[in-house]
C-alpha atoms as a PDB file:
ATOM      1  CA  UNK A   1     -11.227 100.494  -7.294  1.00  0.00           C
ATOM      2  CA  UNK A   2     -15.212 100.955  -7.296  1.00  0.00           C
ATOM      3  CA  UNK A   3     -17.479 100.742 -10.336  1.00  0.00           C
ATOM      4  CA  UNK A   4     -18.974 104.460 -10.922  1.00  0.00           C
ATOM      5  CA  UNK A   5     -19.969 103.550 -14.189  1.00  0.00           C
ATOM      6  CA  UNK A   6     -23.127 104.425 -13.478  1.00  0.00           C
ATOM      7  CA  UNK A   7     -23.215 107.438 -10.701  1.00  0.00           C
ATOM      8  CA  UNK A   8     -24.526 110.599 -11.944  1.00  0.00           C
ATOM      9  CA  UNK A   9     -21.742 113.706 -12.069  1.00  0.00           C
ATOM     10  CA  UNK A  10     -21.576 115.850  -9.434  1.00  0.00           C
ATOM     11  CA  UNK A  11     -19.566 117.962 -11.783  1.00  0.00           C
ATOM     12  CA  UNK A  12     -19.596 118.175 -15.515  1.00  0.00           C
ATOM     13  CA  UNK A  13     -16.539 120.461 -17.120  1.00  0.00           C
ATOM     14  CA  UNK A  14     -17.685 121.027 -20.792  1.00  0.00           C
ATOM     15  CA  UNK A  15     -15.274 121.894 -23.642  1.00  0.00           C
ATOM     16  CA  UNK A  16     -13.275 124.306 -21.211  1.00  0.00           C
ATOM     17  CA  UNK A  17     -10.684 126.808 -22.923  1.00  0.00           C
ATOM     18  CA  UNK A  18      -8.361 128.935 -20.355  1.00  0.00           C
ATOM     19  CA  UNK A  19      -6.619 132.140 -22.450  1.00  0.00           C
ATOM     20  CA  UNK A  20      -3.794 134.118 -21.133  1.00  0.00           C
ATOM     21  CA  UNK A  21      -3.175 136.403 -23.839  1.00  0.00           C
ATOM     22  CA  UNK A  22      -2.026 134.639 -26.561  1.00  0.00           C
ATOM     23  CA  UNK A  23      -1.095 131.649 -24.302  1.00  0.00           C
ATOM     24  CA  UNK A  24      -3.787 129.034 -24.203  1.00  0.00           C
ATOM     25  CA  UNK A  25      -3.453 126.759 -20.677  1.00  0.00           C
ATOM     26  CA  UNK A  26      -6.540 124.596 -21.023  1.00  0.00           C
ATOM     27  CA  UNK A  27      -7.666 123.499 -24.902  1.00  0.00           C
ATOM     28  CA  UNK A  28     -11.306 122.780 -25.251  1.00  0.00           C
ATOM     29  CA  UNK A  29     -11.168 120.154 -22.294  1.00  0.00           C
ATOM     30  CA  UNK A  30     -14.202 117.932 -20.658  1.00  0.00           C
ATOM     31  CA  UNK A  31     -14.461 116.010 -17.958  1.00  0.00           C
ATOM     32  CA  UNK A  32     -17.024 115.010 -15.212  1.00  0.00           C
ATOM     33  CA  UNK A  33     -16.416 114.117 -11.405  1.00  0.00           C
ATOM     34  CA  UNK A  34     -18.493 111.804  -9.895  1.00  0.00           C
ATOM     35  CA  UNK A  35     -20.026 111.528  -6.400  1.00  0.00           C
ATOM     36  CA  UNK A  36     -18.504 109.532  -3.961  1.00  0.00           C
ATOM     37  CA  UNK A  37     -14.990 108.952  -6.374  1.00  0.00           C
ATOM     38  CA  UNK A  38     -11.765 109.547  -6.054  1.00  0.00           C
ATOM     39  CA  UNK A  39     -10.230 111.629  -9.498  1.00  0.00           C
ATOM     40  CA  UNK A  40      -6.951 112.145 -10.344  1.00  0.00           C
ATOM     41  CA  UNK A  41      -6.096 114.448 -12.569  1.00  0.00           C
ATOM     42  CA  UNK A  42      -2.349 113.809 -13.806  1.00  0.00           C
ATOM     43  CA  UNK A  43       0.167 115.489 -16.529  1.00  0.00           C
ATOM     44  CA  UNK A  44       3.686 116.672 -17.133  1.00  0.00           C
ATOM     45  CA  UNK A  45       4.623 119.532 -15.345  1.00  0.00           C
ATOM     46  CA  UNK A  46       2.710 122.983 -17.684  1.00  0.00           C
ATOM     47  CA  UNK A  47       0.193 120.494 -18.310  1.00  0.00           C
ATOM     48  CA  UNK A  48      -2.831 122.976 -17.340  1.00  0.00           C
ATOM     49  CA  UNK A  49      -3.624 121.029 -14.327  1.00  0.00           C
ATOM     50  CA  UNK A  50      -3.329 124.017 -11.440  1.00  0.00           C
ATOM     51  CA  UNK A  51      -4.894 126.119 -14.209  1.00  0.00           C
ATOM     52  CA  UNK A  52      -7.912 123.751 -14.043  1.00  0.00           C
ATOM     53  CA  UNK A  53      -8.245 123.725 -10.336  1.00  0.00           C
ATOM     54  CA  UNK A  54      -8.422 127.176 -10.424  1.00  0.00           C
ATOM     55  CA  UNK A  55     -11.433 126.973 -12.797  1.00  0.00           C
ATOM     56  CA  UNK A  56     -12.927 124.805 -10.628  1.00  0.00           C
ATOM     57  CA  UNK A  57     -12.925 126.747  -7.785  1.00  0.00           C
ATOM     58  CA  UNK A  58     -13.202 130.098  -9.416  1.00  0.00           C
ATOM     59  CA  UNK A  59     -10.043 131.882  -9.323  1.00  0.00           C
ATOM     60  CA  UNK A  60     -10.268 131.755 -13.335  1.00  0.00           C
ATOM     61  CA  UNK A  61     -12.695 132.337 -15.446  1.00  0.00           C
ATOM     62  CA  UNK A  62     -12.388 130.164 -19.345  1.00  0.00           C
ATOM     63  CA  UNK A  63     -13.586 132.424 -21.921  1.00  0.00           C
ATOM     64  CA  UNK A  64     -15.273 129.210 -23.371  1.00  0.00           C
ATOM     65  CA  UNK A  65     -16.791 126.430 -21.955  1.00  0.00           C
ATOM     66  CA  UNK A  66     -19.518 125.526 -19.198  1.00  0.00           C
ATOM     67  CA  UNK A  67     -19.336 123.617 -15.246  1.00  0.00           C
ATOM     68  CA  UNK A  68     -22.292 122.670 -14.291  1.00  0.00           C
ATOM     69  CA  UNK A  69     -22.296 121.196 -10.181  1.00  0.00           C
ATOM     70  CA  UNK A  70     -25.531 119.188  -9.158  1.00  0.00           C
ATOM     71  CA  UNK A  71     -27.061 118.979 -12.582  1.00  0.00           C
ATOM     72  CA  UNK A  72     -27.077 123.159 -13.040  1.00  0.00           C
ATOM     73  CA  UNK A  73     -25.158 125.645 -15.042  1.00  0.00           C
ATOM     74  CA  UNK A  74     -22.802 127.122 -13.409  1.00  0.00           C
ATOM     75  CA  UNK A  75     -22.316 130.897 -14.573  1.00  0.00           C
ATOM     76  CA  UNK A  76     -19.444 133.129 -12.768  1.00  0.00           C
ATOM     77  CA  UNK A  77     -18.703 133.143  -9.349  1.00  0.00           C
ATOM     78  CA  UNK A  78     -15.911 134.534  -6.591  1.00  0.00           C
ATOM     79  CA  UNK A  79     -14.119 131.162  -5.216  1.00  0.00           C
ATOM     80  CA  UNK A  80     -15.619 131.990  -1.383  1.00  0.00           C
ATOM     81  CA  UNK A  81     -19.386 131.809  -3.102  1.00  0.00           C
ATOM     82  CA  UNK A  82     -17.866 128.498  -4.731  1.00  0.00           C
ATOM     83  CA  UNK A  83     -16.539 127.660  -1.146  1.00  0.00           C
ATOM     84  CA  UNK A  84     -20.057 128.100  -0.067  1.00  0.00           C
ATOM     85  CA  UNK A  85     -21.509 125.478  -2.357  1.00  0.00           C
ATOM     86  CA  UNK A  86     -19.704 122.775  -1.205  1.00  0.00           C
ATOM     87  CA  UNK A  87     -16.232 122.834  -2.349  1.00  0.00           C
ATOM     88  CA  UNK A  88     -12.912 122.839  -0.528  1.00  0.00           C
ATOM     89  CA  UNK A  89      -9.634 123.451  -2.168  1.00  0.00           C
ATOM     90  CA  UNK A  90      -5.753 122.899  -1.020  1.00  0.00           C
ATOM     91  CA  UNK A  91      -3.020 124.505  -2.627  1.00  0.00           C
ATOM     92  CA  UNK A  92       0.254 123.499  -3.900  1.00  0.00           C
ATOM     93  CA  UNK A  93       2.417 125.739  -1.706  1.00  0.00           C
ATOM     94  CA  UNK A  94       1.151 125.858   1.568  1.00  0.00           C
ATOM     95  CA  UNK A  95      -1.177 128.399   2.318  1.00  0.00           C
ATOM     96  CA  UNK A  96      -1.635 128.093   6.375  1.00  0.00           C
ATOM     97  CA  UNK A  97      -1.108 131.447   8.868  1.00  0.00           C
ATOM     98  CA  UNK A  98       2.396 130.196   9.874  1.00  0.00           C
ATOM     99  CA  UNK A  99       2.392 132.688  12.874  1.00  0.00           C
ATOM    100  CA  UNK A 100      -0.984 130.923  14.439  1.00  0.00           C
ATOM    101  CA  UNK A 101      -1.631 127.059  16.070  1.00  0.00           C
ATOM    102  CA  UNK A 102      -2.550 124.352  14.472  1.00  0.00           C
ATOM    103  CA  UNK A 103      -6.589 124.728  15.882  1.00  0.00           C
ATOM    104  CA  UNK A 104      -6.759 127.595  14.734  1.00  0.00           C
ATOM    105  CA  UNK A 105      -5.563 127.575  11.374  1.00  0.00           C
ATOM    106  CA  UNK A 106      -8.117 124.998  10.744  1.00  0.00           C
ATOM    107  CA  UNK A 107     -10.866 126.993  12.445  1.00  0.00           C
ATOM    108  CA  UNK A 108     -10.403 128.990   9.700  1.00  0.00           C
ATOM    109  CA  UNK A 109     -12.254 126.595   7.546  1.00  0.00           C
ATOM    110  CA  UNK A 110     -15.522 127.533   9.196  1.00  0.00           C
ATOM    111  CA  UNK A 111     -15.643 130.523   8.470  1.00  0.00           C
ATOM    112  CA  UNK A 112     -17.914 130.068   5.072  1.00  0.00           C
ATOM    113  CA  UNK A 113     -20.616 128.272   7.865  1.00  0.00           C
ATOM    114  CA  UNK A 114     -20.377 131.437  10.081  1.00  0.00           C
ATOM    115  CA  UNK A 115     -23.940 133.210  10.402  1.00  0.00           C
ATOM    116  CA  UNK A 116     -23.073 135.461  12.916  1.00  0.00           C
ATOM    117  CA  UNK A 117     -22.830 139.106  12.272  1.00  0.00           C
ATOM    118  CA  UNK A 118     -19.738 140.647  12.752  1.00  0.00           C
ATOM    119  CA  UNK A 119     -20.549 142.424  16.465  1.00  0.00           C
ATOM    120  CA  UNK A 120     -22.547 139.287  17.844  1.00  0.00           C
ATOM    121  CA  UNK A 121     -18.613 137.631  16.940  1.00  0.00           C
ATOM    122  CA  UNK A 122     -16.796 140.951  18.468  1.00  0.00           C
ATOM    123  CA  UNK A 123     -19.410 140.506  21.595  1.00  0.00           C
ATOM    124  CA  UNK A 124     -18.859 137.022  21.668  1.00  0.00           C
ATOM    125  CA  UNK A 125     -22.539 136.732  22.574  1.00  0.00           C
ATOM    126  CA  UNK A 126     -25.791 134.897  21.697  1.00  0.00           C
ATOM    127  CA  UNK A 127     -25.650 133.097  18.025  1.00  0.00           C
ATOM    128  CA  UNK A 128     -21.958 134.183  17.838  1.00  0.00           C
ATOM    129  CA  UNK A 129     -21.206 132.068  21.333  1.00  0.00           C
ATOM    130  CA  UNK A 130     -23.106 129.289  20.346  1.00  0.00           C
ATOM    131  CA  UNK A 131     -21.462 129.093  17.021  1.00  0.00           C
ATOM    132  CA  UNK A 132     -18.054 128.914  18.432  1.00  0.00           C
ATOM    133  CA  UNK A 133     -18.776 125.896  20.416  1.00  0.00           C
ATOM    134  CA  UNK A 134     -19.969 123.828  18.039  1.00  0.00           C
ATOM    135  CA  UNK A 135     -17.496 124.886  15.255  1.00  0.00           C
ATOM    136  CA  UNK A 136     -14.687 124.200  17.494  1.00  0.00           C
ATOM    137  CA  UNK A 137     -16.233 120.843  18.487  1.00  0.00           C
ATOM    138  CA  UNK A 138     -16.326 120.010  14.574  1.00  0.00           C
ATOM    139  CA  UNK A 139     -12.477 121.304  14.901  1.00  0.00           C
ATOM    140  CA  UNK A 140     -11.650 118.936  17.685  1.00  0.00           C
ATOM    141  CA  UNK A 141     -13.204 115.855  15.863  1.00  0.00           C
ATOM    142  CA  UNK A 142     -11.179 116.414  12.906  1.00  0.00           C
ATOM    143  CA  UNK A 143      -7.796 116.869  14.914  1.00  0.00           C
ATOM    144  CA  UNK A 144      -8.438 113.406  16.268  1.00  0.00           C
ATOM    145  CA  UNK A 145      -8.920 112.060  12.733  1.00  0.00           C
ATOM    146  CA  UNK A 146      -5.886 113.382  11.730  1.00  0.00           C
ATOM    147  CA  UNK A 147      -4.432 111.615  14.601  1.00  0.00           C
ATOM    148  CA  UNK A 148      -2.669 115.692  15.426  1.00  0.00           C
ATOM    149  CA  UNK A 149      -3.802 116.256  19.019  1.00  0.00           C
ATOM    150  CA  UNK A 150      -0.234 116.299  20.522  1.00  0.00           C
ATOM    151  CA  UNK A 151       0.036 119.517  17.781  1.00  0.00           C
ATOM    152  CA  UNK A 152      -3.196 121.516  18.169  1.00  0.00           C
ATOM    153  CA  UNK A 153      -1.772 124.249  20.444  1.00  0.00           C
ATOM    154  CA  UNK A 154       1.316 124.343  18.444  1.00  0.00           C
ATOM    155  CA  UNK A 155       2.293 127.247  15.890  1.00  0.00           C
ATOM    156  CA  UNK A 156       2.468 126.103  12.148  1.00  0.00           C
ATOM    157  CA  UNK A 157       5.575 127.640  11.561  1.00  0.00           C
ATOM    158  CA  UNK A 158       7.092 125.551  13.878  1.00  0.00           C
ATOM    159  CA  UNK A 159       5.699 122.598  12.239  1.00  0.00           C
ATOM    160  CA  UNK A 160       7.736 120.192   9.879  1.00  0.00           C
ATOM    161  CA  UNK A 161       6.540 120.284   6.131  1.00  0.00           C
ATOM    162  CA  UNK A 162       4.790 116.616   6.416  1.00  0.00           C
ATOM    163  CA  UNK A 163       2.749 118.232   9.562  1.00  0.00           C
ATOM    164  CA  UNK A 164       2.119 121.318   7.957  1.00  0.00           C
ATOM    165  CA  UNK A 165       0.084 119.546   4.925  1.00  0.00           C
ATOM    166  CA  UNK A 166      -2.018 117.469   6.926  1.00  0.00           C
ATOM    167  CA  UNK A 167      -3.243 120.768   9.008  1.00  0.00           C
ATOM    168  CA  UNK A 168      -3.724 122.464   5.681  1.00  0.00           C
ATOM    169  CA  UNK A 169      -5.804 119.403   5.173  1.00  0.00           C
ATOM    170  CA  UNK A 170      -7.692 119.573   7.907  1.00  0.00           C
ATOM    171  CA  UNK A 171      -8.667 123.188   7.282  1.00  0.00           C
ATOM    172  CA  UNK A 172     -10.320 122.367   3.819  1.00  0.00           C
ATOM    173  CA  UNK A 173     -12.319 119.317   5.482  1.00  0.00           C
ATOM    174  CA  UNK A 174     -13.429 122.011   8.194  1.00  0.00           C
ATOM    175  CA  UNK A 175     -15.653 123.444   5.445  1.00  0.00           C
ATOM    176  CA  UNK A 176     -17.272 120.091   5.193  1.00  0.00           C
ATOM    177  CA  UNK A 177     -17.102 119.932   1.140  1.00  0.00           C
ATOM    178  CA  UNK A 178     -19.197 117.831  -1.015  1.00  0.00           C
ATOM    179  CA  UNK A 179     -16.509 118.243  -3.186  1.00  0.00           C
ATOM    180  CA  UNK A 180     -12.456 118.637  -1.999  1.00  0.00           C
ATOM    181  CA  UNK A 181      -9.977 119.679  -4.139  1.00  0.00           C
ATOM    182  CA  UNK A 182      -6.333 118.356  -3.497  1.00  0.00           C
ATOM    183  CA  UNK A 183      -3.540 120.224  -5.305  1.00  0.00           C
ATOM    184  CA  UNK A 184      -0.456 118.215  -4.891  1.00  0.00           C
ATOM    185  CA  UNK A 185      -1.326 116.779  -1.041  1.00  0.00           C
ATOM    186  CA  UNK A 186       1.897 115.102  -1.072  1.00  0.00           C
ATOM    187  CA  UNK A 187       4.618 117.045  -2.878  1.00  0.00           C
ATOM    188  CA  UNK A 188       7.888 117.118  -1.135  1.00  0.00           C
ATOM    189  CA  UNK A 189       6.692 114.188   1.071  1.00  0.00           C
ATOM    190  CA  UNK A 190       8.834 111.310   1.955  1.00  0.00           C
ATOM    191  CA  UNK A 191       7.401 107.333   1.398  1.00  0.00           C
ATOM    192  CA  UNK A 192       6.425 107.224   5.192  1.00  0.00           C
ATOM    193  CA  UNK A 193       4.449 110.739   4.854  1.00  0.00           C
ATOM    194  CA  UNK A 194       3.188 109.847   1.265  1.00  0.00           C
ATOM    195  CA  UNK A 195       1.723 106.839   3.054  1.00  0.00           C
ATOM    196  CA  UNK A 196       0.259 108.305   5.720  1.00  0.00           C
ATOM    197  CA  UNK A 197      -1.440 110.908   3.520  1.00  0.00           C
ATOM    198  CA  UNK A 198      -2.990 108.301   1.091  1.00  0.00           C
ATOM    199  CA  UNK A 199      -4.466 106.542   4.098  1.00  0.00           C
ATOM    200  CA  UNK A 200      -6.145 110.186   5.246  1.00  0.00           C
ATOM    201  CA  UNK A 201      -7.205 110.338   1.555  1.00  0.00           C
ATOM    202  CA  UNK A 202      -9.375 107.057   1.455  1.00  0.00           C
ATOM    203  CA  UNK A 203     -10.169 107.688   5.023  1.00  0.00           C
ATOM    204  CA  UNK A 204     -11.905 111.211   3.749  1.00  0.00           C
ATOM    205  CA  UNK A 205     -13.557 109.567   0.853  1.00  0.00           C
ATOM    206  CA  UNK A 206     -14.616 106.507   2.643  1.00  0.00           C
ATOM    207  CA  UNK A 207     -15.550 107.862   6.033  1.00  0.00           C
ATOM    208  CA  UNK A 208     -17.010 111.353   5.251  1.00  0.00           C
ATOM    209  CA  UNK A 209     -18.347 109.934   1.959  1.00  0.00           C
ATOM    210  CA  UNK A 210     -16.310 113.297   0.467  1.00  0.00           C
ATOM    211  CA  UNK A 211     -15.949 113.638  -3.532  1.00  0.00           C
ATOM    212  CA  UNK A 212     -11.785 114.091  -4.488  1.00  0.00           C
ATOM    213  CA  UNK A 213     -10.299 115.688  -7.022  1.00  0.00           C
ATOM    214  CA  UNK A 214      -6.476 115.343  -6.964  1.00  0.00           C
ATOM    215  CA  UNK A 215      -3.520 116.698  -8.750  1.00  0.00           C
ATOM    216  CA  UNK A 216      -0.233 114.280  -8.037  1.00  0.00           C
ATOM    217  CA  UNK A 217       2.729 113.647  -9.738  1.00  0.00           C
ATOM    218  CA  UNK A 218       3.549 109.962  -7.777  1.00  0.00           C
ATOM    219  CA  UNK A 219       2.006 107.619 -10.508  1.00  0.00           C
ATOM    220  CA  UNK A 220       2.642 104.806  -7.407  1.00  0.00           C
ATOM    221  CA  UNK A 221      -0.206 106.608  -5.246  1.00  0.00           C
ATOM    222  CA  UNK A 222      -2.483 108.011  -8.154  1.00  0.00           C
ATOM    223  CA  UNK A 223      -2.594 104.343  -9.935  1.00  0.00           C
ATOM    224  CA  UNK A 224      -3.207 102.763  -6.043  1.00  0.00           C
ATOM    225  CA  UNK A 225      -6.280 105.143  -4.693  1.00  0.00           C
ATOM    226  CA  UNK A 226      -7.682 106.815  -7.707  1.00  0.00           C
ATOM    227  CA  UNK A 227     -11.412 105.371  -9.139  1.00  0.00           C
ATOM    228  CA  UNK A 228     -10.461 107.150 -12.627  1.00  0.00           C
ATOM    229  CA  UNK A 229      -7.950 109.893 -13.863  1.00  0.00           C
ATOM    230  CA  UNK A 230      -7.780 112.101 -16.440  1.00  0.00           C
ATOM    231  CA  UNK A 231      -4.302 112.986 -18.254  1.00  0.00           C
ATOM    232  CA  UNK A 232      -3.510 116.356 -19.671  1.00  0.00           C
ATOM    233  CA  UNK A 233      -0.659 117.404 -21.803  1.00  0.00           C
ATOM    234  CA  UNK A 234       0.039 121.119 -23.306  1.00  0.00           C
ATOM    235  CA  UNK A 235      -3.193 122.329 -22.044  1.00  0.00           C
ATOM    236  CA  UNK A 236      -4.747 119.348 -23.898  1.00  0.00           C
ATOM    237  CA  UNK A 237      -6.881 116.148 -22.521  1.00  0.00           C
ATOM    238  CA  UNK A 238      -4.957 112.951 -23.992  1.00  0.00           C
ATOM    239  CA  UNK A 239      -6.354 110.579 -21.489  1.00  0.00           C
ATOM    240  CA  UNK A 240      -9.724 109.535 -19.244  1.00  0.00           C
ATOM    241  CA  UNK A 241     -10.669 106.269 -17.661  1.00  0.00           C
ATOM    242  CA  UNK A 242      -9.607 103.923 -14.996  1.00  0.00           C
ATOM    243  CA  UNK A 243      -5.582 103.545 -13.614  1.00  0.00           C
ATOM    244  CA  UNK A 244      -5.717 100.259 -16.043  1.00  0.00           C
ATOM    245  CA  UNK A 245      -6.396 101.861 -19.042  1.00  0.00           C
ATOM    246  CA  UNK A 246      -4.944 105.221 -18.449  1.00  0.00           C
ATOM    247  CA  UNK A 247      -1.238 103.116 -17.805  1.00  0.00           C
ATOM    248  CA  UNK A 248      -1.722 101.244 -21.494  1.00  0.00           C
ATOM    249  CA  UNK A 249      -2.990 104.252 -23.320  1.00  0.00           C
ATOM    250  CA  UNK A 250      -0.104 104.661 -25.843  1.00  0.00           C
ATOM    251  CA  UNK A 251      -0.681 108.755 -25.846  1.00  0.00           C
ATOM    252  CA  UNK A 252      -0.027 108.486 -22.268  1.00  0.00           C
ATOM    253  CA  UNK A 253       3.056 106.604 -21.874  1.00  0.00           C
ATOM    254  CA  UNK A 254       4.323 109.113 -25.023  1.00  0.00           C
ATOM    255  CA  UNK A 255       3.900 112.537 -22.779  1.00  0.00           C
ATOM    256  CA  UNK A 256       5.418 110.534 -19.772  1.00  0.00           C
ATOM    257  CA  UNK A 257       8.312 108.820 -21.258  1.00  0.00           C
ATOM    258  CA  UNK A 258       8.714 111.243 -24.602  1.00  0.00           C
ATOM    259  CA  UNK A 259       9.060 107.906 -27.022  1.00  0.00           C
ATOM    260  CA  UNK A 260       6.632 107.370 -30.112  1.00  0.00           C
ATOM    261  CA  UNK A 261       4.652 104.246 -30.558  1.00  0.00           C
ATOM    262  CA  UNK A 262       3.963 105.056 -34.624  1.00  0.00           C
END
């Protein structure tokens, strides 16, 4: 676990509150992410955790609260021109075109660092040919790091679930984000897959240098590749620091275990 005491946050999430009605998911929460980490973000099941991923990446809007990314105020924005600023999200349920291969469901993740106009891509001609090249060479050179050549010109559909999550993968680090967002990578996974997942993890944040922020419910892996994490409960933030002091704070091991330290 690194030190990043002293890094500057890439993103700050100030006193955020999430209404549905009368339903309140997120209770006047804050938090910051910092370059270069790894950040769990952990909680019972209703916790508010999707809920804040979707803040994060603009699918919901708090009616209080600020986010501020690289030191400015964030004010509302569509998730694609959140895509565009450097962050890449995965979802819980899989989200891949199950009818198309494996290359090109993650050449789908370029499509935010597309600047050719929509006839120069029908023409396949000038910009729009040059473009495709060197996308899909950024395409190939992530299919080797995720060690799925012998898959590339298969259909997703076809794919078994562990496969299928690692090419979803692949299609958020296709955006090349300063800042990836990892809902549940390894739900439904068995040990071998979990394990093969955490490795890609570090392997993203250590190798592309790529800020994470992950939801998982496997205390095992959060506690083993997470710099800090941050625990939520009823919408409510009952935990921050490092795995060491999240796994003695009392508060914590109450939501987890439902026993009372008074």
């Amino acid at each position: 676990m690194r030190d990043t005491a002293t890094v500057e946050p890439m993103l700050d999430i100030r006193n955020i509150t999430l209404r549905f009605g009368g339903v309140v998911a997120i209770r006047d929460i804050s938090f910051d992410i910092r370059q270069g980490e790894i950040r769990a973000i952990i909680g019972p099941n209703g916790a508010g955790k999707s809920s804040m991923l979707n803040v994060i990446n603009g699918f919901y809007h708090p009616q209080e609260g600020e986010i501020w990314f690289r030191g400015k105020r964030r004010g509302p924005m569509r998730p694609h021109q959140i895509a565009r600023q450097g962050l890449a999200r995965t979802f819980q349920n899989i989200a891949l075109f199950k009818g198309m291969t494996t290359l090109d469901n993650i050449m789908t993740g370029r499509m935010t660092r597309m600047k050719s106009s929509m006839l120069e891509q029908a023409l396949w001609w000038g910009r729009a040919e040059r473009e495709e090249n060197d996308h899909r060479e950024k395409v190939e050179r992530i299919i080797d790091f995720l060690e799925i050549q012998s898959i590339r010109k298969t259909p997703v559909g076809r794919l078994p679930y562990g496969l299928q999550k690692r090419v979803e993968l692949g299609r958020a680090l296709a955006a090349e984000p300063e800042l990836l967002l990892l809902d549940e990578p390894m739900a439904g996974m068995n040990v071998e897959e979990k394990e093969d997942m955490s490795r890609f993890i570090l392997d993203v944040n250590d190798e592309f240098g790529t800020t994470i922020a992950l939801i998982e419910h496997d205390m095992g892996v959060v506690m083993d590749i997470s710099d800090r994490v941050v625990v939520l409960d009823y919408g409510r933030k009952i935990g921050d620091g490092t795995p060491e002091e999240v796994r003695n704070n009392p508060d914590v091991i109450d939501a987890y275990l439902g026993v009372s330290h008074d």
